[in-house]
PDB file of N, CA and C in Angstrom:
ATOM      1  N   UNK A   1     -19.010 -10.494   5.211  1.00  0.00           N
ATOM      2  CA  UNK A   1     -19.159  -9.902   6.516  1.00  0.00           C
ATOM      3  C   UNK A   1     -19.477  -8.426   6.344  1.00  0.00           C
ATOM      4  N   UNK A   2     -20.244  -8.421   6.825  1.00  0.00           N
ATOM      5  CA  UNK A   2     -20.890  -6.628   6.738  1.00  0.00           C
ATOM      6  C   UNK A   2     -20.387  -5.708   8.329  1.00  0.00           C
ATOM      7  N   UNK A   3     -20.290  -4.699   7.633  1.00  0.00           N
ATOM      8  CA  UNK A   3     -19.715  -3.835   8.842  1.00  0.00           C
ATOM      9  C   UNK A   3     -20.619  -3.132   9.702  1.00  0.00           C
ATOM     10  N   UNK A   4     -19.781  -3.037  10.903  1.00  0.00           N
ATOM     11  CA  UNK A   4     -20.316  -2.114  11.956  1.00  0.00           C
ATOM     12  C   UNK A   4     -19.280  -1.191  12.198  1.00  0.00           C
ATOM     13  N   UNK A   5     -20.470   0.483  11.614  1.00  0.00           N
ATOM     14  CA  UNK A   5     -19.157   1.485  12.103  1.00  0.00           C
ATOM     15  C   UNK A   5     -18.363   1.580  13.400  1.00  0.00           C
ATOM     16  N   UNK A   6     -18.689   0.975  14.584  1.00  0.00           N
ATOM     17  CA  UNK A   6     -17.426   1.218  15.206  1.00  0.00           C
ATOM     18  C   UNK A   6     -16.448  -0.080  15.140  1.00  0.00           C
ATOM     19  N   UNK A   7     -16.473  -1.087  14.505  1.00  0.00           N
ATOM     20  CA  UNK A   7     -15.662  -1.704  14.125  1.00  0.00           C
ATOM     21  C   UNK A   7     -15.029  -1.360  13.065  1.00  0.00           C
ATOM     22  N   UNK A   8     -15.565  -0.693  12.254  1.00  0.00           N
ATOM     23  CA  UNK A   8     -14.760  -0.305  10.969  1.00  0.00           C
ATOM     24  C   UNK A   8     -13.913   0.677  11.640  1.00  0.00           C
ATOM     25  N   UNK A   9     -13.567   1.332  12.393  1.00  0.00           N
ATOM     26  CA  UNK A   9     -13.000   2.783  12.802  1.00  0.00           C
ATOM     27  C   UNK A   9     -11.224   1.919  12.193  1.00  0.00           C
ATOM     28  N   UNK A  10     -10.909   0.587  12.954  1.00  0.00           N
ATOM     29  CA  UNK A  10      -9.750   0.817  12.792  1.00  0.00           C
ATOM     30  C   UNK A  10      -9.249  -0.099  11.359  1.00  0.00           C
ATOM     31  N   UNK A  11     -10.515  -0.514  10.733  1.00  0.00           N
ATOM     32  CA  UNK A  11     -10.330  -0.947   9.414  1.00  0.00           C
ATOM     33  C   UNK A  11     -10.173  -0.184   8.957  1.00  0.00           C
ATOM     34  N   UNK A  12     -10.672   1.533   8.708  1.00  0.00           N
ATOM     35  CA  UNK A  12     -10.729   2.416   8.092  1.00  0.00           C
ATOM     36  C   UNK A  12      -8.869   3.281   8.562  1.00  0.00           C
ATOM     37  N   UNK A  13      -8.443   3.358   9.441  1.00  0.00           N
ATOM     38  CA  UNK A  13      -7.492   3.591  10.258  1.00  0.00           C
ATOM     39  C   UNK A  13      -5.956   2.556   9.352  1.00  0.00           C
ATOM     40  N   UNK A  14      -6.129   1.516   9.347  1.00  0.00           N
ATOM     41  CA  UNK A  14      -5.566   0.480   9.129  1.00  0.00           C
ATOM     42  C   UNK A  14      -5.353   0.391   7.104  1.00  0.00           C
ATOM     43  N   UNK A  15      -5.844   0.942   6.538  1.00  0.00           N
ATOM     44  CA  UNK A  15      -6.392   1.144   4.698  1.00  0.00           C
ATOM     45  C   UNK A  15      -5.546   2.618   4.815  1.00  0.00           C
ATOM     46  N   UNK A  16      -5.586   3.302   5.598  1.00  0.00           N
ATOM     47  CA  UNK A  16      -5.198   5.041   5.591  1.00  0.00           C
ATOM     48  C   UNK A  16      -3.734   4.884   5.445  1.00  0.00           C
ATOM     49  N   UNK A  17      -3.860   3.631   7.181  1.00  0.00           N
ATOM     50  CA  UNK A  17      -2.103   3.470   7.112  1.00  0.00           C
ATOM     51  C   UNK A  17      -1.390   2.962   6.224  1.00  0.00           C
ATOM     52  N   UNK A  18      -2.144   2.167   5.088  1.00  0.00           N
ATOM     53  CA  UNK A  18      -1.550   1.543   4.611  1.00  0.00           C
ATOM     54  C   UNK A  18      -0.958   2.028   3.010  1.00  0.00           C
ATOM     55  N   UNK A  19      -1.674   3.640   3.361  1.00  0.00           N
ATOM     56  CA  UNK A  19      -1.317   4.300   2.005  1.00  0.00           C
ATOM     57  C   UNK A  19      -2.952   4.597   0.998  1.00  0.00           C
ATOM     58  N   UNK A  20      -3.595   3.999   1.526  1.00  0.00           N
ATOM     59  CA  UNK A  20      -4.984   3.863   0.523  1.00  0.00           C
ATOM     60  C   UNK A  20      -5.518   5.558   0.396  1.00  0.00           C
ATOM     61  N   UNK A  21      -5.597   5.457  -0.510  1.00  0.00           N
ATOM     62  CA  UNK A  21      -6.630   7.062  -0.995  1.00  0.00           C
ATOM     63  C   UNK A  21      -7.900   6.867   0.043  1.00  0.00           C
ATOM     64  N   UNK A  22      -8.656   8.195   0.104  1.00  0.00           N
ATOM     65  CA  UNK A  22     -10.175   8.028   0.279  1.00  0.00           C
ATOM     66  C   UNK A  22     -10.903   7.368  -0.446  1.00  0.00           C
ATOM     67  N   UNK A  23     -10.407   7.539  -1.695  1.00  0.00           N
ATOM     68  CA  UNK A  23     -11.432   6.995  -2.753  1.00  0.00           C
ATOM     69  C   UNK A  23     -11.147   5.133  -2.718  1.00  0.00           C
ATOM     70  N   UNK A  24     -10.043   5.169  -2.230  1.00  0.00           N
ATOM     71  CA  UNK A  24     -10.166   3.836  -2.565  1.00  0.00           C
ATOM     72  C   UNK A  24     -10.144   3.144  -1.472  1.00  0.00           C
ATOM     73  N   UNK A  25     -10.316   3.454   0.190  1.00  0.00           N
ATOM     74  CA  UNK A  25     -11.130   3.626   1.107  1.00  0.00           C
ATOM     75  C   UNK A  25     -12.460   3.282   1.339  1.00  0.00           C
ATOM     76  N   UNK A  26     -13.232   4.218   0.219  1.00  0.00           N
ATOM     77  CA  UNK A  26     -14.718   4.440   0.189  1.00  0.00           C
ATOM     78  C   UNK A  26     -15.142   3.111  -0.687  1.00  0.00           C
ATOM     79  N   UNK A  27     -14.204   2.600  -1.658  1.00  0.00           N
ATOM     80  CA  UNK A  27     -14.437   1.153  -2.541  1.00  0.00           C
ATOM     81  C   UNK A  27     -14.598   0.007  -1.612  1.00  0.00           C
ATOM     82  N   UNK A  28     -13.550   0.539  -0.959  1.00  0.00           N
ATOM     83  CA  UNK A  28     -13.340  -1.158   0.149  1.00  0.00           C
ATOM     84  C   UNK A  28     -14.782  -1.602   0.686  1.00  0.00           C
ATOM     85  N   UNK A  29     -15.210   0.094   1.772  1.00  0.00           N
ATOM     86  CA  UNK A  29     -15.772  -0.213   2.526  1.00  0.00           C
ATOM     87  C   UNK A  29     -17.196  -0.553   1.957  1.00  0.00           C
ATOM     88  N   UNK A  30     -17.597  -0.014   0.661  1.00  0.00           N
ATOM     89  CA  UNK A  30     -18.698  -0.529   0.210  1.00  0.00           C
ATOM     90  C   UNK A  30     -18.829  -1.833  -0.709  1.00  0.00           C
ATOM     91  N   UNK A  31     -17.022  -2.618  -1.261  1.00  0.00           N
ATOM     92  CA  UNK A  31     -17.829  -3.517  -1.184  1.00  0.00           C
ATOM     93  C   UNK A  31     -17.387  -4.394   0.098  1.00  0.00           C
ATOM     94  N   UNK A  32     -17.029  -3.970   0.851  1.00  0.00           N
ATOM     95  CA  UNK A  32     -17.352  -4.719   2.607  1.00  0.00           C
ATOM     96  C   UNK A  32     -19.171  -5.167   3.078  1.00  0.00           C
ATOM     97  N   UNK A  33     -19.560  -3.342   2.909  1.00  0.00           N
ATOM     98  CA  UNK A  33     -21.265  -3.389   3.263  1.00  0.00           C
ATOM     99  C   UNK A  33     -21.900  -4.937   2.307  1.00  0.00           C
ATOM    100  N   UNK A  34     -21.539  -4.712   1.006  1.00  0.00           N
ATOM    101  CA  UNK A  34     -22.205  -5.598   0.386  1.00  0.00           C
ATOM    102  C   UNK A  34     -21.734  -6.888   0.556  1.00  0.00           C
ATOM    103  N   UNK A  35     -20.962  -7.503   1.210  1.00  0.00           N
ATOM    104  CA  UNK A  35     -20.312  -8.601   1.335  1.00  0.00           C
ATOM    105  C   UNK A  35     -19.468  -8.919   0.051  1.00  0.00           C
ATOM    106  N   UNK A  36     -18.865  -8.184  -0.426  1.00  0.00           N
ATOM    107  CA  UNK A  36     -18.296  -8.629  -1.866  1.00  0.00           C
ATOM    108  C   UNK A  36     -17.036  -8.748  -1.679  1.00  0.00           C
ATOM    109  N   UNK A  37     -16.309  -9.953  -0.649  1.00  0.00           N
ATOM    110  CA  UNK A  37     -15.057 -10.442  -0.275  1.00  0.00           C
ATOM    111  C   UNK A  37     -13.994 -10.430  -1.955  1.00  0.00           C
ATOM    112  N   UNK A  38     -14.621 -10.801  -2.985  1.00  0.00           N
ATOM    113  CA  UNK A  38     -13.394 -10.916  -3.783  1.00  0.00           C
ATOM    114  C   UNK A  38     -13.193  -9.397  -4.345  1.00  0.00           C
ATOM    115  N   UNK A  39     -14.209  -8.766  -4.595  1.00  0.00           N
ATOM    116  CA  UNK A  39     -13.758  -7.238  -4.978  1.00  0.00           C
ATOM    117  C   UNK A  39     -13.012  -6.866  -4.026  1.00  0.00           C
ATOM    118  N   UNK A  40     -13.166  -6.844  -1.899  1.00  0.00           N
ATOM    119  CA  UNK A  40     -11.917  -6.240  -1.204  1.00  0.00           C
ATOM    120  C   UNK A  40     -10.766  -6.767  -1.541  1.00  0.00           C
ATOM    121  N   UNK A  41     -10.666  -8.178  -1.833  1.00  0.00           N
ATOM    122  CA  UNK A  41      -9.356  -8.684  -2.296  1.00  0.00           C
ATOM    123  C   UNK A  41      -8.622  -8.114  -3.437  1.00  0.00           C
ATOM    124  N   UNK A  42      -9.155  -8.124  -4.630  1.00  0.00           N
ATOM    125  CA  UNK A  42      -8.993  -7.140  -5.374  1.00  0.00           C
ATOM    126  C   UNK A  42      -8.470  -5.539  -5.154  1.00  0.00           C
ATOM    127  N   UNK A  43      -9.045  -4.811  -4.261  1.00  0.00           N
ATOM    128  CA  UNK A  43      -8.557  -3.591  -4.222  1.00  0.00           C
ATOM    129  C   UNK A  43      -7.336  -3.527  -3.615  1.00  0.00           C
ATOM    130  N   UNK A  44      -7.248  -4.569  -1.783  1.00  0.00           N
ATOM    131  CA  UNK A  44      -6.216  -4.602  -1.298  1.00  0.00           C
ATOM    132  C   UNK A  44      -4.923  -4.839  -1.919  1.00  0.00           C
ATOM    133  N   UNK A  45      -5.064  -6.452  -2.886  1.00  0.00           N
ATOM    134  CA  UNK A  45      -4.202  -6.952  -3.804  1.00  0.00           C
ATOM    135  C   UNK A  45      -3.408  -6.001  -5.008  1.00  0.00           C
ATOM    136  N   UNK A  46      -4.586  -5.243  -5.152  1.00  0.00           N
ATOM    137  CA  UNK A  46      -3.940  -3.787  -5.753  1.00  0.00           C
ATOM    138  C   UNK A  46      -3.139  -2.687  -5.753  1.00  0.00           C
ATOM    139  N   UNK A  47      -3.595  -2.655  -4.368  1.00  0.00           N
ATOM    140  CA  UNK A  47      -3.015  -1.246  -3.667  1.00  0.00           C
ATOM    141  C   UNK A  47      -1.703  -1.642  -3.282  1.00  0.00           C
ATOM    142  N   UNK A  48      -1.322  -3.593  -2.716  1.00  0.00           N
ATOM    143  CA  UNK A  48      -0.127  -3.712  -2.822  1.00  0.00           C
ATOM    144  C   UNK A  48       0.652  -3.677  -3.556  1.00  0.00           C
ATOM    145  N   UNK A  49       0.241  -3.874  -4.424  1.00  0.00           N
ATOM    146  CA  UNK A  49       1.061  -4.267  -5.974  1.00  0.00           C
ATOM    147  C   UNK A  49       1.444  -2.360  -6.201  1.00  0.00           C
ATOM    148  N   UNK A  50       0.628  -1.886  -5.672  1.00  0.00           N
ATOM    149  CA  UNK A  50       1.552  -0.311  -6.328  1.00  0.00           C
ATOM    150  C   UNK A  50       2.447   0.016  -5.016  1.00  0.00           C
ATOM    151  N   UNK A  51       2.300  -0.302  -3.811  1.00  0.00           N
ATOM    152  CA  UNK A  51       3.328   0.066  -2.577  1.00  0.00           C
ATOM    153  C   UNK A  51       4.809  -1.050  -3.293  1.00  0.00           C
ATOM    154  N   UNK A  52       4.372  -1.944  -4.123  1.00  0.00           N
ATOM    155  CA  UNK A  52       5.866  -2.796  -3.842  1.00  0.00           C
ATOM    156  C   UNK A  52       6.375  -2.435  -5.472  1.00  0.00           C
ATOM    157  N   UNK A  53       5.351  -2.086  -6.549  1.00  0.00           N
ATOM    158  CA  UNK A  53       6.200  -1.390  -7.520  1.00  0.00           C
ATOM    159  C   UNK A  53       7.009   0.161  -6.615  1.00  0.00           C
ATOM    160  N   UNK A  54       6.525   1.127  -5.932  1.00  0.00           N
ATOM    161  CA  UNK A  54       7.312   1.915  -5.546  1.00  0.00           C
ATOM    162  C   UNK A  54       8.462   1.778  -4.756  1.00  0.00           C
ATOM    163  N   UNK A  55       8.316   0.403  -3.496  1.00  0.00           N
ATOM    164  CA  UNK A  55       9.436  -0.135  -3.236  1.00  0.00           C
ATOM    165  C   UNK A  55      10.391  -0.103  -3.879  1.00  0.00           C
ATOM    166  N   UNK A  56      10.196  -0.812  -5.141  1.00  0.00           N
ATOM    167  CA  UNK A  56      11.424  -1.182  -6.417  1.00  0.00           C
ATOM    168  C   UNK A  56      11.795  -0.435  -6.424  1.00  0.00           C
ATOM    169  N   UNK A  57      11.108   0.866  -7.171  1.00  0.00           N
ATOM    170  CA  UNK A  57      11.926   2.067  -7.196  1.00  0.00           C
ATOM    171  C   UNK A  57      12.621   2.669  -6.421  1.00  0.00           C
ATOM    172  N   UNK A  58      12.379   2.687  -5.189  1.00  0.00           N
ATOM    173  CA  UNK A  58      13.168   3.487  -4.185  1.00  0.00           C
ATOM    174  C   UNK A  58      14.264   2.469  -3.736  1.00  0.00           C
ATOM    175  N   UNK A  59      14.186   0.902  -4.430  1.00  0.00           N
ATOM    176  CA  UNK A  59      15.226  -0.151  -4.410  1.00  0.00           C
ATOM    177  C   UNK A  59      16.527   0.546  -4.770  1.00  0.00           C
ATOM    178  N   UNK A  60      16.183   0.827  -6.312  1.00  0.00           N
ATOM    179  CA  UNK A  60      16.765   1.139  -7.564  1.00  0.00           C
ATOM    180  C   UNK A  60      17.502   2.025  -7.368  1.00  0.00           C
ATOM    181  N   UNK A  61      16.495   3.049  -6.379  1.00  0.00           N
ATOM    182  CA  UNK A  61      17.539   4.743  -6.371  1.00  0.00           C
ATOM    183  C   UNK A  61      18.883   4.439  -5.265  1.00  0.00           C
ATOM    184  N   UNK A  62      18.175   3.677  -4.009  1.00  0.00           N
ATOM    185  CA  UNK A  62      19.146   3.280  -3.164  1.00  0.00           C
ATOM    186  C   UNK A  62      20.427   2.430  -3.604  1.00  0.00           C
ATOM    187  N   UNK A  63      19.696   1.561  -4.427  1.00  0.00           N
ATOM    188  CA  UNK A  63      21.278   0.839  -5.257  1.00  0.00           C
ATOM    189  C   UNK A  63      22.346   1.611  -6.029  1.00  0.00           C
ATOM    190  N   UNK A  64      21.724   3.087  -6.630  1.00  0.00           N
ATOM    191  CA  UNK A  64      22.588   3.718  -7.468  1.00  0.00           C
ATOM    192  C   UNK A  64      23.585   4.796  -6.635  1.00  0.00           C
ATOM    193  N   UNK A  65      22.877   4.981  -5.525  1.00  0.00           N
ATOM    194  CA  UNK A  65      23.374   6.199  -4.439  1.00  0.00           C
ATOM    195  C   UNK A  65      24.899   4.814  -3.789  1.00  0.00           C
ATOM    196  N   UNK A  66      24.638   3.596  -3.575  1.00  0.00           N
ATOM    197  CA  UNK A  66      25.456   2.681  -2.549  1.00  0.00           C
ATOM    198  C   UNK A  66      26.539   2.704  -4.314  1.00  0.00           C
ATOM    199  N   UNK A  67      26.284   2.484  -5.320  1.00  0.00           N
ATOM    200  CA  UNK A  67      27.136   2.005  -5.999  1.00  0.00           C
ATOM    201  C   UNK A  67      28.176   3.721  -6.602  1.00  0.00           C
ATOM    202  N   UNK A  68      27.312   4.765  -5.891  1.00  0.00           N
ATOM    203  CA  UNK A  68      28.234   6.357  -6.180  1.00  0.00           C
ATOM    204  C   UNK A  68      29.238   5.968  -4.790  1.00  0.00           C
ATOM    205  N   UNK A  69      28.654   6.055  -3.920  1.00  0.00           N
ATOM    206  CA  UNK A  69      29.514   5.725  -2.366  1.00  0.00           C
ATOM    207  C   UNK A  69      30.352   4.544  -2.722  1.00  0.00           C
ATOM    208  N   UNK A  70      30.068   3.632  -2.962  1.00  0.00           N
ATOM    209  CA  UNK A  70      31.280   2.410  -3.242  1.00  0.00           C
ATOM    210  C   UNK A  70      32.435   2.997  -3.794  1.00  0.00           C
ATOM    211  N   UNK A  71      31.783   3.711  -5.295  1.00  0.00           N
ATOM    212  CA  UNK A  71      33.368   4.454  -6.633  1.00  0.00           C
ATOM    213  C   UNK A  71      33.693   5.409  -5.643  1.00  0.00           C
ATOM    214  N   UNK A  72      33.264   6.273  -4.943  1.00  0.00           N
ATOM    215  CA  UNK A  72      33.799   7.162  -3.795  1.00  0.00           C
ATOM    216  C   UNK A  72      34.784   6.659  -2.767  1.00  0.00           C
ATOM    217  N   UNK A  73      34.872   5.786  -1.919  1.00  0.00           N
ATOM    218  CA  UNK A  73      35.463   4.998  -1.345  1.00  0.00           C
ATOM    219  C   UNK A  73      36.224   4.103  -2.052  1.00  0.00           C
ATOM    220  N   UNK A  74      36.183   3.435  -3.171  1.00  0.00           N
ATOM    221  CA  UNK A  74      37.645   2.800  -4.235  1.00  0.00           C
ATOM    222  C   UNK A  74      38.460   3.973  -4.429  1.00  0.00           C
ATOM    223  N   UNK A  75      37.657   5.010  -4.324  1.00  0.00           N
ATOM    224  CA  UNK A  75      38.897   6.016  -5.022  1.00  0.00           C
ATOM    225  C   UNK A  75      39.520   6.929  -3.696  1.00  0.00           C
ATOM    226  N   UNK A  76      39.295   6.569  -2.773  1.00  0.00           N
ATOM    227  CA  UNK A  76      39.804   7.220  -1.292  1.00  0.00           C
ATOM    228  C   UNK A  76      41.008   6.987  -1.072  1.00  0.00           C
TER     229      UNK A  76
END
């Protein structure tokens, strides 16, 4: 499916929100122009995979802050 810029406005809107660089923005949308459905899959599939490795991490920090507050509260 090839784009039309004012349909892209909130595809482009929607990639921003979702954390995406420009640059990797500017990947999507060209291979959108070209119809190259498995490369967008690819980038999207990507870009999640680094929002849910940072998840983890901010898992990790939150688990260590609840398990300082827990020994804080045993020892109250």
């Amino acid at each position: 499916m090839k784009g039309n810029p004012k349909q892209d406005d909130p595809l482009i809107q929607n990639l921003h929100d979702a954390g995406c660089s420009q640059q990797i923005i500017e990947q999507f949308m060209q291979s959108r122009q070209e119809g190259n459905i498995f490369c967008q899959m690819h980038i999207l599939i990507k870009q999640r995979n680094l929002l849910l490795e940072d998840l983890h991490k901010d898992q990790n920090k939150l688990d260590c802050l609840d398990y300082l507050l827990f020994q804080l509260k045993k020892g109250c």
